[in-house]
Protein backbone atom coordinates (compact mmCIF):
# COMPACT_ATOMS: atom_id res chain seq x y z
CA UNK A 1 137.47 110.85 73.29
CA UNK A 2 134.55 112.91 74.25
CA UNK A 3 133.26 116.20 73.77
CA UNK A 4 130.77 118.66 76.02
CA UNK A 5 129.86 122.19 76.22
CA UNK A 6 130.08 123.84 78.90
CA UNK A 7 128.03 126.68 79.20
CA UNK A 8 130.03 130.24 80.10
CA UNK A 9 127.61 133.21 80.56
CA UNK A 10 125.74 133.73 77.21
CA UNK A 11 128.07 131.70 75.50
CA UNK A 12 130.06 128.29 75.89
CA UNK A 13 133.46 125.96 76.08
CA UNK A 14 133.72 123.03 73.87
CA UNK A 15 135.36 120.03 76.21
CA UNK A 16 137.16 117.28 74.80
CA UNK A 17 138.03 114.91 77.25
CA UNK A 18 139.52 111.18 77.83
CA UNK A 19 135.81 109.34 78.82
CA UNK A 20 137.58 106.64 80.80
CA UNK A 21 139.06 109.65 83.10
CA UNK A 22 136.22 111.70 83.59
CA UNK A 23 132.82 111.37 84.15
CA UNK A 24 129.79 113.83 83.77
CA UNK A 25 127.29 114.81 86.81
CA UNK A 26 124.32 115.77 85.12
CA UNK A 27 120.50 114.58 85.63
CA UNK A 28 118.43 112.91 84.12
CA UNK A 29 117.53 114.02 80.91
CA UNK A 30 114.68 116.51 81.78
CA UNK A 31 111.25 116.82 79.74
CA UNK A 32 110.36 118.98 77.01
CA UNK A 33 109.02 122.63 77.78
CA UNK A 34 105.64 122.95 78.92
CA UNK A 35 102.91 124.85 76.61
CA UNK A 36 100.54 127.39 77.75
CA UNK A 37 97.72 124.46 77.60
CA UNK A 38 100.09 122.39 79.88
CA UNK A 39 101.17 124.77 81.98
CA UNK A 40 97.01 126.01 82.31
CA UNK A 41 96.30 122.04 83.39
CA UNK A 42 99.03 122.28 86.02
CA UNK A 43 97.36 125.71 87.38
CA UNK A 44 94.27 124.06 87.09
CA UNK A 45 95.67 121.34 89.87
CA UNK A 46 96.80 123.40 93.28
CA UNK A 47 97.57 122.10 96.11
CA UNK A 48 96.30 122.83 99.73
CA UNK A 49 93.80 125.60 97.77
CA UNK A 50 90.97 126.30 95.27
CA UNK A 51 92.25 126.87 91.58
CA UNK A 52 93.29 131.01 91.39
CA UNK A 53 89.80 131.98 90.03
CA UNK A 54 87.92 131.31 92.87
CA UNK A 55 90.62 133.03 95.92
CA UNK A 56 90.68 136.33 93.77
CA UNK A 57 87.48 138.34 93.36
CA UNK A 58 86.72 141.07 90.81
CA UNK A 59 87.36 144.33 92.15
CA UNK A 60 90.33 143.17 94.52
CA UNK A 61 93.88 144.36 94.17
CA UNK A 62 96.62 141.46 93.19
CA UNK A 63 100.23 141.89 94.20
CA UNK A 64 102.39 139.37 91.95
CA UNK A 65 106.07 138.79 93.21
CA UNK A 66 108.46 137.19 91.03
CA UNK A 67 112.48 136.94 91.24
CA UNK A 68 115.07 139.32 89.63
CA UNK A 69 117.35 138.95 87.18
CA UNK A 70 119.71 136.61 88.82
CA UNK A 71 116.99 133.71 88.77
CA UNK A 72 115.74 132.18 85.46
CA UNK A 73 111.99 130.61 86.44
CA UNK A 74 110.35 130.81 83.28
CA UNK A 75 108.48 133.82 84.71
CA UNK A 76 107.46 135.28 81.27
CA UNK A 77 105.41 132.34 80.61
CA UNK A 78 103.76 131.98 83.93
CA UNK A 79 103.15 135.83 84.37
CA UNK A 80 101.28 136.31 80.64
CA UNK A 81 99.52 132.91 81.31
CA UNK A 82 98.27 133.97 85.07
CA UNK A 83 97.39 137.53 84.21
CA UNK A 84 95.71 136.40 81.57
CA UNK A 85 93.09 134.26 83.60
CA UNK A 86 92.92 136.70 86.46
CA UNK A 87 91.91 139.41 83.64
CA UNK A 88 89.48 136.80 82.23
CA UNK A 89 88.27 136.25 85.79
CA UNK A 90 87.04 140.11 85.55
CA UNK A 91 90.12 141.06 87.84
CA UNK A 92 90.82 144.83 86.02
CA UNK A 93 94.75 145.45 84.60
CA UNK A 94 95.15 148.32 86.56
CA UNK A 95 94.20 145.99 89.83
CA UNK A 96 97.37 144.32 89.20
CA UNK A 97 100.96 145.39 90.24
CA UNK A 98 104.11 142.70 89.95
CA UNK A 99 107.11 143.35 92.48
CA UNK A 100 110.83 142.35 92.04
CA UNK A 101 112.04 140.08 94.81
CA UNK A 102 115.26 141.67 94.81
CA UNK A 103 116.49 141.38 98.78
CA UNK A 104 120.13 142.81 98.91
CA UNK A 105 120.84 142.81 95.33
CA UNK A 106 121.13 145.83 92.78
CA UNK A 107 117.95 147.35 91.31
CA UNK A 108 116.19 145.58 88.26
CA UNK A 109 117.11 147.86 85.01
CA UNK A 110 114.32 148.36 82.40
CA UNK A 111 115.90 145.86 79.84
CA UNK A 112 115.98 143.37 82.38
CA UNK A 113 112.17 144.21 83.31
CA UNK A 114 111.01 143.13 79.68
CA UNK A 115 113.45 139.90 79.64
CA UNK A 116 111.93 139.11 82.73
CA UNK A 117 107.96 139.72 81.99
CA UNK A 118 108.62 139.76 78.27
CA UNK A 119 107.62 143.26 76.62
CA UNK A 120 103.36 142.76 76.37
CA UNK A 121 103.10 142.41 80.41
CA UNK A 122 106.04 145.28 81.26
CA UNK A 123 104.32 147.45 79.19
CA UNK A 124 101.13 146.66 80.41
CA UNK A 125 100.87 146.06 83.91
CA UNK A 126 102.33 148.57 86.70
CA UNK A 127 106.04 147.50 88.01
CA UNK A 128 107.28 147.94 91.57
CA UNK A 129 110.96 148.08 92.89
CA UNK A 130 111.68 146.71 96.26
CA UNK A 131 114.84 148.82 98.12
CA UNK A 132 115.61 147.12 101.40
CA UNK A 133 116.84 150.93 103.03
CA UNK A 134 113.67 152.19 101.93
CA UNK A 135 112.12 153.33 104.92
CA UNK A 136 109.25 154.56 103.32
CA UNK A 137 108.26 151.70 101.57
CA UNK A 138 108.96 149.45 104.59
CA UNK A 139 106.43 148.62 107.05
CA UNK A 140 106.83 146.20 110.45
CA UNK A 141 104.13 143.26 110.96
CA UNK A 142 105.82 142.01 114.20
CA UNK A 143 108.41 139.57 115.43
CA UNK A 144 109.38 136.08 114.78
CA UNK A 145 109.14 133.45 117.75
CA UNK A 146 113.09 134.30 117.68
CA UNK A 147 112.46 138.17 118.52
CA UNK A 148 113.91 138.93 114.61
CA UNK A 149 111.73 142.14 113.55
CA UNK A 150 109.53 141.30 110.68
CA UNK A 151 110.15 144.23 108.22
CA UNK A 152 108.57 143.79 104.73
CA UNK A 153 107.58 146.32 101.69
CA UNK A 154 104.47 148.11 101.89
CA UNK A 155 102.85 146.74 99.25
CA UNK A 156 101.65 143.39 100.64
CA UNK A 157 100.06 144.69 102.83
CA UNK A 158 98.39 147.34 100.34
CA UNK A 159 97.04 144.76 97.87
CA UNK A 160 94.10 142.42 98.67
CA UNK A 161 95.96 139.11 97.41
CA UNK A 162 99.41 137.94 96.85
CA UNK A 163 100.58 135.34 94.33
CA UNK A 164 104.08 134.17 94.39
CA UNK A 165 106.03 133.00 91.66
CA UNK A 166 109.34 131.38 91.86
CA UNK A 167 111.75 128.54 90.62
CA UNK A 168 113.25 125.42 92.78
CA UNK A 169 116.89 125.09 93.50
CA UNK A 170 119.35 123.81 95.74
CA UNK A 171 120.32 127.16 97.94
CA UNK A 172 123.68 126.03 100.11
CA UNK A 173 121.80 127.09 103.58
CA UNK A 174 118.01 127.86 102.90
CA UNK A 175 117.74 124.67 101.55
CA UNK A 176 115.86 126.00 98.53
CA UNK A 177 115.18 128.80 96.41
CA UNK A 178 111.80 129.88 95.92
CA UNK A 179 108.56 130.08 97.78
CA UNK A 180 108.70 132.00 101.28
CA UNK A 181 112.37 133.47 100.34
CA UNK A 182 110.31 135.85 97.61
CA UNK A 183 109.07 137.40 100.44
CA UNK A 184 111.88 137.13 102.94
CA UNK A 185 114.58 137.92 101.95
CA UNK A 186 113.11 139.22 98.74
CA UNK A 187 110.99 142.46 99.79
CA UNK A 188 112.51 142.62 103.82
CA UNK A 189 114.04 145.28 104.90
CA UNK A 190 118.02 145.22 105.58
CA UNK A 191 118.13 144.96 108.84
CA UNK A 192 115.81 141.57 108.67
CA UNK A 193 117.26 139.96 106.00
CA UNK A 194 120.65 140.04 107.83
CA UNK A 195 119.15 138.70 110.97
CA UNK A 196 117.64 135.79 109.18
CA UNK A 197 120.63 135.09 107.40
CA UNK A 198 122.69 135.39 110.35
CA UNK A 199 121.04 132.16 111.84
CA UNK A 200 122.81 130.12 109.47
CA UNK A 201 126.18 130.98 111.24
CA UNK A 202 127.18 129.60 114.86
CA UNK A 203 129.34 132.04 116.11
CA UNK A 204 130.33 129.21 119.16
CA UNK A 205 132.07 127.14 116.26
CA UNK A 206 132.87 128.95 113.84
CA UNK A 207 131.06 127.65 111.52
CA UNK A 208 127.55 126.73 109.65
CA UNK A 209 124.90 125.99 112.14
CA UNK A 210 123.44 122.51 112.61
CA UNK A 211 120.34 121.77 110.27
CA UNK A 212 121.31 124.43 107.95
CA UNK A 213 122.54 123.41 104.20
CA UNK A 214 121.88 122.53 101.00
CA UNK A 215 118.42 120.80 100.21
CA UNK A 216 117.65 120.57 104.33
CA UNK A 217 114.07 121.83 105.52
CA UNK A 218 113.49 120.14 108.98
CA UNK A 219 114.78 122.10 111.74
CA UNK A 220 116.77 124.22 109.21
CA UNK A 221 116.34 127.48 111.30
CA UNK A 222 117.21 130.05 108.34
CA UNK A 223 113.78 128.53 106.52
CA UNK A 224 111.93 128.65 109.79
CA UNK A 225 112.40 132.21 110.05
CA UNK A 226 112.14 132.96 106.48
CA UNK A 227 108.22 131.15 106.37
CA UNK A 228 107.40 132.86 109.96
CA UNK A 229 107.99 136.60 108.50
CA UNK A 230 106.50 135.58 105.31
CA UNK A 231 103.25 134.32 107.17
CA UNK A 232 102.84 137.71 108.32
CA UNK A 233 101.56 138.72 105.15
CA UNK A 234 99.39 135.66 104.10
CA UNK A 235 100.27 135.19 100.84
CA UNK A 236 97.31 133.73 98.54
CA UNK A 237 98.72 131.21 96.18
CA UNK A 238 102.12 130.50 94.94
CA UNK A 239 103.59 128.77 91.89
CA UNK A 240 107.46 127.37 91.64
CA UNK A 241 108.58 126.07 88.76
CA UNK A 242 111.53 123.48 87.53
CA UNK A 243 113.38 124.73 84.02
CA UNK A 244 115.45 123.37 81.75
CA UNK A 245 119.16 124.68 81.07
CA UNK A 246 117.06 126.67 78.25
CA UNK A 247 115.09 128.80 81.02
CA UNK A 248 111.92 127.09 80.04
CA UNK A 249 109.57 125.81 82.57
CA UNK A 250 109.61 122.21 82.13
CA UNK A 251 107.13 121.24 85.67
CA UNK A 252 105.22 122.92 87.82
CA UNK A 253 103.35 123.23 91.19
CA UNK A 254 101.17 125.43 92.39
CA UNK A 255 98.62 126.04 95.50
CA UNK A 256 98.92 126.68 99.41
CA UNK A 257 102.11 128.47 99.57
CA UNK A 258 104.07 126.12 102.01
CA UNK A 259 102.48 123.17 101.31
CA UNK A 260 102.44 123.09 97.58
CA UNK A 261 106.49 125.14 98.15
CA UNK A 262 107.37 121.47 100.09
CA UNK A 263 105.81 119.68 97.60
CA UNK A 264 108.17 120.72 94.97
CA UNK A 265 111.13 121.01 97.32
CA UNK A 266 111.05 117.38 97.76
CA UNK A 267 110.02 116.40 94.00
CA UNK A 268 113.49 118.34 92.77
CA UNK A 269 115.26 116.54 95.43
CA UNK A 270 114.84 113.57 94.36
CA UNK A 271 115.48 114.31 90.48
CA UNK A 272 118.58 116.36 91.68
CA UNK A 273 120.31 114.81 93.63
CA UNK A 274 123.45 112.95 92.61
CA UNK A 275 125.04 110.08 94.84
CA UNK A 276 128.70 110.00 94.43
CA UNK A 277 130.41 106.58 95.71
CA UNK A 278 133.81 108.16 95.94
CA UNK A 279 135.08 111.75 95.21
CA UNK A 280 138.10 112.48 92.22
CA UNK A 281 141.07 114.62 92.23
CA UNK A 282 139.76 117.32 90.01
CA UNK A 283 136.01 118.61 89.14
CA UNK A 284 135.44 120.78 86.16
CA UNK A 285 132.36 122.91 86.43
CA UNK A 286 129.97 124.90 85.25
CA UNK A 287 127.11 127.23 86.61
CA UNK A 288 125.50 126.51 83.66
CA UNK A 289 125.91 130.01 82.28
CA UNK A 290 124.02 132.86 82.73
CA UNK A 291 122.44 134.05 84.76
CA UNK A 292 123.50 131.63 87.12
CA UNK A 293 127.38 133.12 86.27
CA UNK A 294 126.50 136.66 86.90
CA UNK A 295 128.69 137.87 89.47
CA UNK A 296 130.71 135.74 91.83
CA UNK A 297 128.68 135.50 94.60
CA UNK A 298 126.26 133.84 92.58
CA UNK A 299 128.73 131.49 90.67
CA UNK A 300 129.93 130.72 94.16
CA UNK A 301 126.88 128.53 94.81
CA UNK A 302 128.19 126.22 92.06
CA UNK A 303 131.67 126.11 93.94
CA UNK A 304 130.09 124.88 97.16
CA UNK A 305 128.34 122.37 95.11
CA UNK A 306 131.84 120.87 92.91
CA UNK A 307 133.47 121.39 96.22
CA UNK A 308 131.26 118.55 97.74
CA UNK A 309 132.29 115.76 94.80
CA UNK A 310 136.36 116.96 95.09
CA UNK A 311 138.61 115.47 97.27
CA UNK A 312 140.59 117.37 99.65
CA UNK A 313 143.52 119.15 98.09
CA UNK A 314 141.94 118.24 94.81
CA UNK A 315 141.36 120.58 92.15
CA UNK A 316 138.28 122.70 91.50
CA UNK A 317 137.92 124.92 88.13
CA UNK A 318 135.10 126.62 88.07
CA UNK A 319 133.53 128.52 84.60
CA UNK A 320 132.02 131.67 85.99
CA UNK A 321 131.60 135.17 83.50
CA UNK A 322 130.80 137.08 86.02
CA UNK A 323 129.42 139.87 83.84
CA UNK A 324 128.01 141.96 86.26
CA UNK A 325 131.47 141.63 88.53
CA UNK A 326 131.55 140.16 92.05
CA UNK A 327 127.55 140.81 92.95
CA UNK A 328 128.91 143.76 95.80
CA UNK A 329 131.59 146.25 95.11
CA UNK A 330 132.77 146.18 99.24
CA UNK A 331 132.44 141.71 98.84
CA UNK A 332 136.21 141.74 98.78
CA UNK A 333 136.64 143.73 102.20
CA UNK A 334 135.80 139.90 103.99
CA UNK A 335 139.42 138.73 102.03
CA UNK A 336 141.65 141.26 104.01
CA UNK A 337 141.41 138.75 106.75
CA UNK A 338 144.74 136.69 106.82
CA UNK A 339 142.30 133.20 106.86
CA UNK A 340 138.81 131.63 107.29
CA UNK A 341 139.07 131.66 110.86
CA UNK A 342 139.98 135.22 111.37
CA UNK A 343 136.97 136.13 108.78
CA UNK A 344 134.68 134.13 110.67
CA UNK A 345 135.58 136.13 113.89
CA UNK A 346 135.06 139.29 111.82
CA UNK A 347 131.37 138.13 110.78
CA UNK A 348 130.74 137.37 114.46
CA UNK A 349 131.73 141.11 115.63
CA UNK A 350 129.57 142.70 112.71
CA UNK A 351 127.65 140.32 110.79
CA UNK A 352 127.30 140.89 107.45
CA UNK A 353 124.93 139.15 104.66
CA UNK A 354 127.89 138.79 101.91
CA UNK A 355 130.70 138.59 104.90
CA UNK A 356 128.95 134.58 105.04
CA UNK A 357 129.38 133.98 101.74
CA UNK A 358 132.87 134.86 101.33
CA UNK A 359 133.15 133.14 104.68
CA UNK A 360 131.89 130.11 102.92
CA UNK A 361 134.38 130.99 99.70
CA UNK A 362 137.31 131.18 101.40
CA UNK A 363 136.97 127.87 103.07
CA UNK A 364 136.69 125.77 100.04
CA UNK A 365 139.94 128.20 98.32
CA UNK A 366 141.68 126.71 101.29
CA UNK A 367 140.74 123.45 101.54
CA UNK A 368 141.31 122.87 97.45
CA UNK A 369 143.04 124.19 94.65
CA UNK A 370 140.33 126.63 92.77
CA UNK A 371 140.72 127.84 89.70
CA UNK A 372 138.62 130.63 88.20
CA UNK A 373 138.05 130.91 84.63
CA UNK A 374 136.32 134.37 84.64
CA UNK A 375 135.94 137.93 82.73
CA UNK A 376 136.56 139.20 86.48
CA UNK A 377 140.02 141.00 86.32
CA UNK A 378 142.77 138.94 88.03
CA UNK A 379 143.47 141.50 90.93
CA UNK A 380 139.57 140.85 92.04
CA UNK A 381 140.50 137.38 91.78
CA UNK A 382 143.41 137.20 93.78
CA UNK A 383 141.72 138.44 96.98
CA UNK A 384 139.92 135.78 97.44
CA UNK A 385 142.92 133.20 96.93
CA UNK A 386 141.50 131.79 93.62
CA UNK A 387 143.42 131.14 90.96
CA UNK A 388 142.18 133.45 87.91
CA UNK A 389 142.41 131.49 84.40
CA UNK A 390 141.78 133.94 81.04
CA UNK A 391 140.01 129.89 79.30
CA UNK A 392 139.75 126.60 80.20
CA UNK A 393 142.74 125.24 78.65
CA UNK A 394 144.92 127.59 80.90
CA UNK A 395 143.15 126.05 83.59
CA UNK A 396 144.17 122.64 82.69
CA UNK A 397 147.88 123.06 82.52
CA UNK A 398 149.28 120.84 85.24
CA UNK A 399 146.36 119.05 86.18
CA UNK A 400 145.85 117.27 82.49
CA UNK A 401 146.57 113.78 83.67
CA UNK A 402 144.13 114.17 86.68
CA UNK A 403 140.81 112.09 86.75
CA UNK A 404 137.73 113.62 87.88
CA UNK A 405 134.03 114.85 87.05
CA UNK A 406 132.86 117.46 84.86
CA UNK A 407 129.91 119.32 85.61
CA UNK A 408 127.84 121.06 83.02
CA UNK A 409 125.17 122.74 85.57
CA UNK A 410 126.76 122.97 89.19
CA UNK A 411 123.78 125.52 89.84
CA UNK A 412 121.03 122.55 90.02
CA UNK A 413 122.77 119.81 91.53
CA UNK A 414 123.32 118.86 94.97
CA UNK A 415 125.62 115.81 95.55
CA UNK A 416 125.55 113.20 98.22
CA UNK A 417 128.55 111.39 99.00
CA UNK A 418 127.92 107.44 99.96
CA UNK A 419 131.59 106.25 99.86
């Protein structure tokens, strides 16, 4: 016998399992956590620009952008190391401002602002918020080639420079997190965000749209109109990062802000991705705990990943806390439709950011038998025709004799079947 822990928002599930039944999807052990010096040697090696110091000049204003609380990029790190040399640079405190990338989702609270920056930057450097139905705060810089409207926060285009700051992932149809997504969706307005996210939905099938998914770039139309509205504001320099399952930045890459974005995409690709020679009756899996568990429709992008390494009519559980509920109070509205099909027709009359992923939900609790072990109250649950599970070992019952994979980090891995 074997044993694991599975992470489960803040805290964990101890596994013991039959080794010659199941086997683990993880990657490669990853390496330690980079130090300021290290992480100072990376910044010192951009790519496609000149090292930070010599794009930003004294006297000019620097907008910083970095994700909310639903990401973990090592951001407190990067930001005291970056401000740090920009203030060494002669660039004044009170010429820099840091915006949350928030797109759709709630407001940052305070508490979250300090975990985020840690408390010497939040109390030191000025804090924006980004509200997508702000139309005060939202200015238009055009159209894509697609005739989308390009509607962005004010402030970048108030600030001289803009530095991103992001982490890569797998993201199920921008291909990755990170890079021009800070921008758009991050700080768009509604009405943009949902017509770049709409692209990934072909309302002739029924379905996703060719070229769109998990780890795709090339002719992936979502990320082609997420880097044209983000071009509008010419960002300066932009730094993603890879972390551990600790939150710690264990790589980086820094630079032009496509090219060096690219660069990365394809380096995590490579360490990421997981060939699978056949897929098993049953996959156990985790998000990898919080905040990657923090609502449902975030734990959902762990679903779509376990769903791609079950087979069909297999079994799927799925750890998920889901602390801060289902991510949107009106999410469940999308179940009321009697199946996928008749959702999907419902997205194509009104489209609707979250109506796609619970779209892409309800697919997957049709096509297998998902089991939720969640904090989220069973009648949420129900909805959305997953099974809710109060612990793991509930979840089990029935399906003990099963042989399958257990994944400890669903949120990082994409799989590739070759079978």
């Amino acid at each position: 016998m074997a044993n694991i822990e599975l992470k489960y928002g803040k805290s964990h599930y101890y596994f013991e399992f039959d080794d010659t039944r199941f086997d683990v999807l993880a990657a490669a052990s990853e390496s330690a956590p980079l130090s300021d010096l290290q992480l100072n040697e990376k910044l010192d090696q951009p790519i496609g620009t000149p090292v930070i110091e010599e794009i930003v000049q004294p006297g000019e204003t620097v907008l910083i952008v970095v994700p909310d609380a639903t990401r973990e990029v090592a951001c407190g790190q990067v930001v005291n190391v970056l401000v740090r040399r920009l203030i060494a640079n002669g660039t004044s405190p009170s010429d820099i401002s840091i915006i949350f990338s928030t797109g759709i989702h709630r407001p940052v609270t305070e508490d979250e602002k300090t975990a985020i920056l840690t408390p010497f930057i939040a109390q030191r450097i000025k804090t924006l918020d980004h509200t997508p139905r702000d139309i005060s705060r939202i200015v238009r810089l055009g159209e894509t080639s697609g005739g989308i409207a390009v509607e962005l926060n004010r402030a970048l285009v108030e600030n001289d420079r803009i530095i991103l700051i992001g982490g890569i992932s797998f993201h199920y149809f921008a291909g990755f997190t990170g890079g021009r997504k800070l921008i758009c969706p991050g700080l768009a307005s509604s009405k943009t965000i949902s017509a770049t996210h709409k692209l990934a939905f072909d309302c002739e099938t029924r379905s996703r749209r060719d070229g769109v998914g998990t780890g795709l770039l090339d002719e992936n139309a979502v990320h082609e109109a997420f880097v044209e509205a983000a071009s509008k504001t010419k960002p300066s320099f932009c730094i993603s990062t890879f972390v551990d399952e600790a939150g710690e930045a264990v790589d980086l890459y820094c630079g032009d802000w496509i090219e060096s974005h690219q660069k990365a995409c394809g380096i995590y690709a490579d360490r990421y991705t997981l060939e699978l020679t056949e897929k098993r009756e049953i996959v156990i899996a985790s998000c990898g705990g919080f905040p990657h568990d923090v609502n449902l429709i975030q734990a959902h992008k762990t679903l779509e990943a376990a769903s791609k390494a079950c087979i069909d009519g297999g079994t799927i559980i799925l750890l998920a806390e889901c602390r801060d509920g289902l991510g949107r109070e009106d999410f469940l509205k999308w179940f009321e439709a009697a199946n996928s099909r008749q959702l999907a027709d419902r997205l194509c009359d009104a489209y609707q950011v979250n109506g796609q992923t619970a779209w892409n939900l309800f697919t997957i609790a049709e096509k297998f038998d998902v089991r939720i072990v969640s904090d989220l109250p069973e009648a949420k649950v129900k909805p959305t025709r997953m099974r809710h599970f109060a612990s793991l070992a509930e979840a089990l019952k029935g399906v003990e004799s099963l042989s399958g994979y257990i994944v400890p980090a669903g949120s990082k891995i994409r799989f590739v079947s070759t079978g």
